[in-house]
C-alpha atoms as a PDB file:
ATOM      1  CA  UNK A   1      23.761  16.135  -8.631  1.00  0.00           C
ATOM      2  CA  UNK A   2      23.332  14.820 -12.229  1.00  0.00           C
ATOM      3  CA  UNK A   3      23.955  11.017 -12.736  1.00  0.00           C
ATOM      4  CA  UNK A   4      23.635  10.577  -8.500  1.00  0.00           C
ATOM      5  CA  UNK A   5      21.049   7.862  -7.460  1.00  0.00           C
ATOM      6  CA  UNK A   6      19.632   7.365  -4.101  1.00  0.00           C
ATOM      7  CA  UNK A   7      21.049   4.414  -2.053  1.00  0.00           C
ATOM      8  CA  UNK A   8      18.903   2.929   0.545  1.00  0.00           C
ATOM      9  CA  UNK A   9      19.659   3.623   4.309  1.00  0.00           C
ATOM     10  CA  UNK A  10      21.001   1.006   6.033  1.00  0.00           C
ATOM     11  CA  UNK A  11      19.119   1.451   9.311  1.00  0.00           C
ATOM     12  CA  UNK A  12      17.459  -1.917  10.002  1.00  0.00           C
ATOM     13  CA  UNK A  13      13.729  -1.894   9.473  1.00  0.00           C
ATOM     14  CA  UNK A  14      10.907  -2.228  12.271  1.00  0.00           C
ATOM     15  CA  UNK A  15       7.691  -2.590  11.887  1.00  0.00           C
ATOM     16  CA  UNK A  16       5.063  -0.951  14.301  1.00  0.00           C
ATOM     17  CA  UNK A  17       1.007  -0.964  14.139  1.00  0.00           C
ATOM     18  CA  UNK A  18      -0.536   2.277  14.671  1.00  0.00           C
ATOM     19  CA  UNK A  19      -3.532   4.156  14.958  1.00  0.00           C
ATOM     20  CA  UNK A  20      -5.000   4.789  11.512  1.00  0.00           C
ATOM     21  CA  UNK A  21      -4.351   8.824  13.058  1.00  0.00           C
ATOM     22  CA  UNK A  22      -0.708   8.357  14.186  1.00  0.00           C
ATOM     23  CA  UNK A  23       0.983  11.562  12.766  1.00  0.00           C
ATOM     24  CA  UNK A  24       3.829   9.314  10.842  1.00  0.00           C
ATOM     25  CA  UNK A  25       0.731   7.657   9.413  1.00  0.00           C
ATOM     26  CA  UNK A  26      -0.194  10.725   8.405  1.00  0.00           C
ATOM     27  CA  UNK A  27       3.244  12.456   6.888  1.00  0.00           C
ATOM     28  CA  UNK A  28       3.795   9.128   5.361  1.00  0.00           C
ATOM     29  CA  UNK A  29       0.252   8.660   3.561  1.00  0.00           C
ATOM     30  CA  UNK A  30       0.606  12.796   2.779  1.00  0.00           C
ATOM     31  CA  UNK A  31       3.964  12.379   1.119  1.00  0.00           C
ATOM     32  CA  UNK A  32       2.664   9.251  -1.001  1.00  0.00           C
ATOM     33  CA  UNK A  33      -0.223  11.594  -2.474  1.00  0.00           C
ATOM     34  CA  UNK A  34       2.135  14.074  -3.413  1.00  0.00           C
ATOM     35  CA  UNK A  35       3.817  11.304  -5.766  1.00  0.00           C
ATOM     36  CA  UNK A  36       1.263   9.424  -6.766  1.00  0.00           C
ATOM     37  CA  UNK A  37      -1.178  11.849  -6.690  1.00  0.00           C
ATOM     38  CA  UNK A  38       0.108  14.103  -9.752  1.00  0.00           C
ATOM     39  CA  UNK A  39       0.658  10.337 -12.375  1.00  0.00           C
ATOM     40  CA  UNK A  40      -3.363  10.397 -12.040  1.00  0.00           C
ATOM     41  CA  UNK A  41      -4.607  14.285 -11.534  1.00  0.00           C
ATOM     42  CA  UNK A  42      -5.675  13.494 -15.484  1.00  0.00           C
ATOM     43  CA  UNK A  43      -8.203  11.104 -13.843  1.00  0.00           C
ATOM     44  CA  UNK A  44     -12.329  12.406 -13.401  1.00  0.00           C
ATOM     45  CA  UNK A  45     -14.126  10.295 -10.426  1.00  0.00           C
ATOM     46  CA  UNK A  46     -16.750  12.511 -10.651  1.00  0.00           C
ATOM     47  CA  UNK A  47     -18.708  10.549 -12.514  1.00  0.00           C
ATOM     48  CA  UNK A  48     -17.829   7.608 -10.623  1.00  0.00           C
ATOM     49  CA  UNK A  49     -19.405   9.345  -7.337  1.00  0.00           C
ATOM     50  CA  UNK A  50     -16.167  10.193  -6.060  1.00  0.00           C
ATOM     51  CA  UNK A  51     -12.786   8.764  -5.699  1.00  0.00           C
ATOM     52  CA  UNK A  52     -12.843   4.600  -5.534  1.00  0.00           C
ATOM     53  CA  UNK A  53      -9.416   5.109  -3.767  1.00  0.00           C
ATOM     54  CA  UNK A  54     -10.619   6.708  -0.651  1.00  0.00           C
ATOM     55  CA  UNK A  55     -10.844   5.062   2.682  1.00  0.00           C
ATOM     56  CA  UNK A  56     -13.816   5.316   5.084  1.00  0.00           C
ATOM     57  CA  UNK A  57     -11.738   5.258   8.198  1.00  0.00           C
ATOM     58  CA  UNK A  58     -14.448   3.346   9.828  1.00  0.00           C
ATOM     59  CA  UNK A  59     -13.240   0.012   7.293  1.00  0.00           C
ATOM     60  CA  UNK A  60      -9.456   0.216   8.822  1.00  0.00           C
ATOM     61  CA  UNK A  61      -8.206  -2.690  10.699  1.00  0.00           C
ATOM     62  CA  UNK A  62      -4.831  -2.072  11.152  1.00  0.00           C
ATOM     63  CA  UNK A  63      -2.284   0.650  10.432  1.00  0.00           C
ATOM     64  CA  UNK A  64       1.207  -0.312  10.146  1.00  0.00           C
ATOM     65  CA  UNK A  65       4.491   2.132   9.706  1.00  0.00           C
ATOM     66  CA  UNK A  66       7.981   0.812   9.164  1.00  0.00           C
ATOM     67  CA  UNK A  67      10.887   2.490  10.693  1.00  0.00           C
ATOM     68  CA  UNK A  68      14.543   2.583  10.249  1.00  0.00           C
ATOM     69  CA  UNK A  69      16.098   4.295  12.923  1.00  0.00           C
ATOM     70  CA  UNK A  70      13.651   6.242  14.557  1.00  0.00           C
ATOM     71  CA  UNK A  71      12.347   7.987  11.166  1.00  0.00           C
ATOM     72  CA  UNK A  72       9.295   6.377   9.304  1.00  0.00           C
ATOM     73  CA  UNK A  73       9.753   4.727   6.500  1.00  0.00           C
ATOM     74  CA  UNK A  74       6.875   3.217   4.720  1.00  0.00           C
ATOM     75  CA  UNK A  75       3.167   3.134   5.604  1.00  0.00           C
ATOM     76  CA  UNK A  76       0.440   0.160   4.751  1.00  0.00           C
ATOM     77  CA  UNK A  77      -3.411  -0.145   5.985  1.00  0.00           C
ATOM     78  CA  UNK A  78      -5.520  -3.136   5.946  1.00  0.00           C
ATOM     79  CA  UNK A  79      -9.354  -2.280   5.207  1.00  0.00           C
ATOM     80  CA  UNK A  80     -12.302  -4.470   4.846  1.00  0.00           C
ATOM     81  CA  UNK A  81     -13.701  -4.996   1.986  1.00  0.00           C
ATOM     82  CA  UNK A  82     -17.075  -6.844   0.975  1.00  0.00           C
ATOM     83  CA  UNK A  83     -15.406  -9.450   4.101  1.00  0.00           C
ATOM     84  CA  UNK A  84     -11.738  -9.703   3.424  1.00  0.00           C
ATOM     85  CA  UNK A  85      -8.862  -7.618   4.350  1.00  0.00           C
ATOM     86  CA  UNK A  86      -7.148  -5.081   1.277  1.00  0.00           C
ATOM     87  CA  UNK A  87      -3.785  -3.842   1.339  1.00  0.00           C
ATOM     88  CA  UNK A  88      -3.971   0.628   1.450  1.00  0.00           C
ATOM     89  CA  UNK A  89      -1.615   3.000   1.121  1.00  0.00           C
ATOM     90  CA  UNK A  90       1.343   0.836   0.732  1.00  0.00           C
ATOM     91  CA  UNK A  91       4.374   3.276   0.758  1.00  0.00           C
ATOM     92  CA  UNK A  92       8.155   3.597   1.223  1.00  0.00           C
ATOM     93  CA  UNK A  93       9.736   6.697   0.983  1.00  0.00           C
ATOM     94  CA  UNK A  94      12.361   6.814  -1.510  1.00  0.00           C
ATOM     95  CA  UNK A  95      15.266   7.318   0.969  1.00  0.00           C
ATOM     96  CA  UNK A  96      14.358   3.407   2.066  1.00  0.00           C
ATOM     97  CA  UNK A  97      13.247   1.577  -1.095  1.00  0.00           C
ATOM     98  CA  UNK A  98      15.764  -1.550  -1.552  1.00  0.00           C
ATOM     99  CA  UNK A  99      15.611  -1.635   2.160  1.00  0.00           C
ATOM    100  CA  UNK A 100      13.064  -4.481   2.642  1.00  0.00           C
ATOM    101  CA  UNK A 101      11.161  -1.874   3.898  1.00  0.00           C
ATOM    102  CA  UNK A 102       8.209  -2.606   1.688  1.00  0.00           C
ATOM    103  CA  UNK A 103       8.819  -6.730   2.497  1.00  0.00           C
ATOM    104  CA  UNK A 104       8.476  -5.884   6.101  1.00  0.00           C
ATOM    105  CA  UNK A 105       4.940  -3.900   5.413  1.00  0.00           C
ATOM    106  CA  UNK A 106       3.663  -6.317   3.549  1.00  0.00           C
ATOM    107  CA  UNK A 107       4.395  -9.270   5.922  1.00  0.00           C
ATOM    108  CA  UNK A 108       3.144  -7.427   8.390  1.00  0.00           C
ATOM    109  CA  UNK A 109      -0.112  -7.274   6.727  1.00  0.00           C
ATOM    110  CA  UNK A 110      -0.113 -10.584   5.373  1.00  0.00           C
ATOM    111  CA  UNK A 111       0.550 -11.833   8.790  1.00  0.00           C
ATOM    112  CA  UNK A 112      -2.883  -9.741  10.362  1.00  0.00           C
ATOM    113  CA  UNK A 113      -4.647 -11.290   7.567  1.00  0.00           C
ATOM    114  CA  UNK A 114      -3.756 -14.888   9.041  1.00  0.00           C
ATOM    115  CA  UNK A 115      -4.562 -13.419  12.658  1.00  0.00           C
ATOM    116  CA  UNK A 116      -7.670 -12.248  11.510  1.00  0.00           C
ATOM    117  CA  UNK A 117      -8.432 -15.914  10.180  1.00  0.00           C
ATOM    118  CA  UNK A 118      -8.607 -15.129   6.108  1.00  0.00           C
ATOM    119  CA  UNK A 119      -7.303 -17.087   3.662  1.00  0.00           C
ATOM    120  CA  UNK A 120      -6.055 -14.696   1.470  1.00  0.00           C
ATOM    121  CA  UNK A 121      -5.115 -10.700   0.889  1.00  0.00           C
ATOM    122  CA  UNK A 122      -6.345  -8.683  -1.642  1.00  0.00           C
ATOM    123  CA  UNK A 123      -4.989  -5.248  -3.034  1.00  0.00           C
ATOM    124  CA  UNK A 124      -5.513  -2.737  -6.071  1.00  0.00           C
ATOM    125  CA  UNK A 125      -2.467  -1.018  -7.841  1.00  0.00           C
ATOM    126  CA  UNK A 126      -2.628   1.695 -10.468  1.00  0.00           C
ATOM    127  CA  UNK A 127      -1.820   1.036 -14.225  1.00  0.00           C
ATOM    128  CA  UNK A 128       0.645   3.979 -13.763  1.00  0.00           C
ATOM    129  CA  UNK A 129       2.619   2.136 -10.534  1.00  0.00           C
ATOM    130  CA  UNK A 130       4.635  -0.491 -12.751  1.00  0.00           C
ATOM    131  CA  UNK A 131       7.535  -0.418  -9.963  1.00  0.00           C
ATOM    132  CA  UNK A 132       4.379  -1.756  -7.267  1.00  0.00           C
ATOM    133  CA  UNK A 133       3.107  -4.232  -9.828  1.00  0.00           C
ATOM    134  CA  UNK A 134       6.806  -5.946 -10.261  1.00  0.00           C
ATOM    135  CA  UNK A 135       6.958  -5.467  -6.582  1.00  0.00           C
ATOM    136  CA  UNK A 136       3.882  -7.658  -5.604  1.00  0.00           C
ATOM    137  CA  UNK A 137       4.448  -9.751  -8.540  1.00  0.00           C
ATOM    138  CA  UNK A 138       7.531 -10.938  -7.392  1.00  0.00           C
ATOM    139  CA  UNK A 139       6.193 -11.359  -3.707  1.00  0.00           C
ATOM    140  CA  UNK A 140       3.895 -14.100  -5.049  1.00  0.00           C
ATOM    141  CA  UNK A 141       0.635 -11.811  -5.956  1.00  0.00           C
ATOM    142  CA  UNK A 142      -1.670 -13.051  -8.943  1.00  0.00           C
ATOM    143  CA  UNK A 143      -4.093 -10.997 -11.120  1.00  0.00           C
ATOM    144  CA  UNK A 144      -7.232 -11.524 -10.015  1.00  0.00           C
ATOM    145  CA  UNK A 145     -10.552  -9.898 -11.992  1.00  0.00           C
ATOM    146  CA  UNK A 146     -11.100  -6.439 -10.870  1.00  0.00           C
ATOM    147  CA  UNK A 147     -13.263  -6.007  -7.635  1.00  0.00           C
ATOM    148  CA  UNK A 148     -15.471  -3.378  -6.446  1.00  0.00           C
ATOM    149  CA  UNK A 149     -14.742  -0.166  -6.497  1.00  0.00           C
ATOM    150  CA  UNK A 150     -11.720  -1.034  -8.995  1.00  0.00           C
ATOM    151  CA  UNK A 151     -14.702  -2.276 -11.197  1.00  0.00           C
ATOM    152  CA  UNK A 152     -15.113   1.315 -12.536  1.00  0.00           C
ATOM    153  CA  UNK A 153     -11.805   1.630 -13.047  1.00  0.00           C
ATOM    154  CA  UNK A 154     -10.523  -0.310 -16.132  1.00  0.00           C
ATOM    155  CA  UNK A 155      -6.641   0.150 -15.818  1.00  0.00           C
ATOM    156  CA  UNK A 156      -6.378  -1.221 -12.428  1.00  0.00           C
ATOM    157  CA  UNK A 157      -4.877  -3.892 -11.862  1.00  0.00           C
ATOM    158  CA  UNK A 158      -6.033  -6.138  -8.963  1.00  0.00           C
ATOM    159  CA  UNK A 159      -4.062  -8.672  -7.083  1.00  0.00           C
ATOM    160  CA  UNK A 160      -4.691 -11.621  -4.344  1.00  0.00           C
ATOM    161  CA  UNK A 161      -2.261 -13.663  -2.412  1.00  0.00           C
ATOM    162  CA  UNK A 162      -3.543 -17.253  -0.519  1.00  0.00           C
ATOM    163  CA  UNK A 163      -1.878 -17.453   2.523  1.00  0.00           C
ATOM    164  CA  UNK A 164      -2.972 -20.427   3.675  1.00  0.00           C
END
């Protein structure tokens, strides 16, 4: 319908870890590359040998996937990285975005980083994801110089948050 906007559910929001493997894992981080995905098909790791965005399963720590109701709802992965934890595949499908969805997911991984005894959590977001850079932004994220494998790409934009 032209002019209609989405309004999120009002199902309250639960959190749940899960295997990296858990099918809703899975639909959710499958329906985030079919978003994101076509912003940065333009994009030619090739000559970076291969995609710096990939995750070697054998780096996960946790898996988390938000419900409301009993449908998922968002997605986020914490993987080491050269010794701390990084936010992955943060996601909320659009059906739940202004649901806190997104607040839950990353508490939840904010609050395995403090389990897991680190001071602080570190993530990458695309130059093309302005919506996740106001979003972590205004959860009390600063820029912090790109680290590796962002390095080789220019436009990312990295983030950190002490949680100490």
């Amino acid at each position: 319908m032209a002019g209609s906007t989405t309004r999120p559910t009002t199902h309250p929001v639960r959190v749940r870890a899960v295997d990296w493997d858990h099918p809703d894992a899975e639909t959710l981080r499958a329906e985030m590359a079919a978003e994101i995905g076509p912003r940065y098909a333009h994009l030619d790791f090739a000559g970076l040998g291969g995609d710096p965005h990939a995750v070697d399963t054998e780096t996960v720590h946790r898996t988390f996937v938000a419900y409301g109701a009993a449908e998922p709802a968002g997605h986020a992965a914490l993987r080491w990285n050269d010794g701390e934890l990084e936010l992955k595949r943060m996601f909320v499908r659009l059906s739940y975005r202004g649901s806190g969805a997104a607040t839950a997911l990353l508490r939840a991984a904010e609050d395995a980083v403090r389990v897991a005894g680190l001071p602080r959590m570190v993530l990458q977001t695309g130059h093309l994801q302005p919506d996740a850079v106001r979003f972590y932004e205004r959860s009390g994220y600063q820029r912090i110089p790109l680290f590796a494998p962002y390095h080789l790409l220019p436009k990312s934009n990295c983030f950190a948050r002490n949680l100490g």
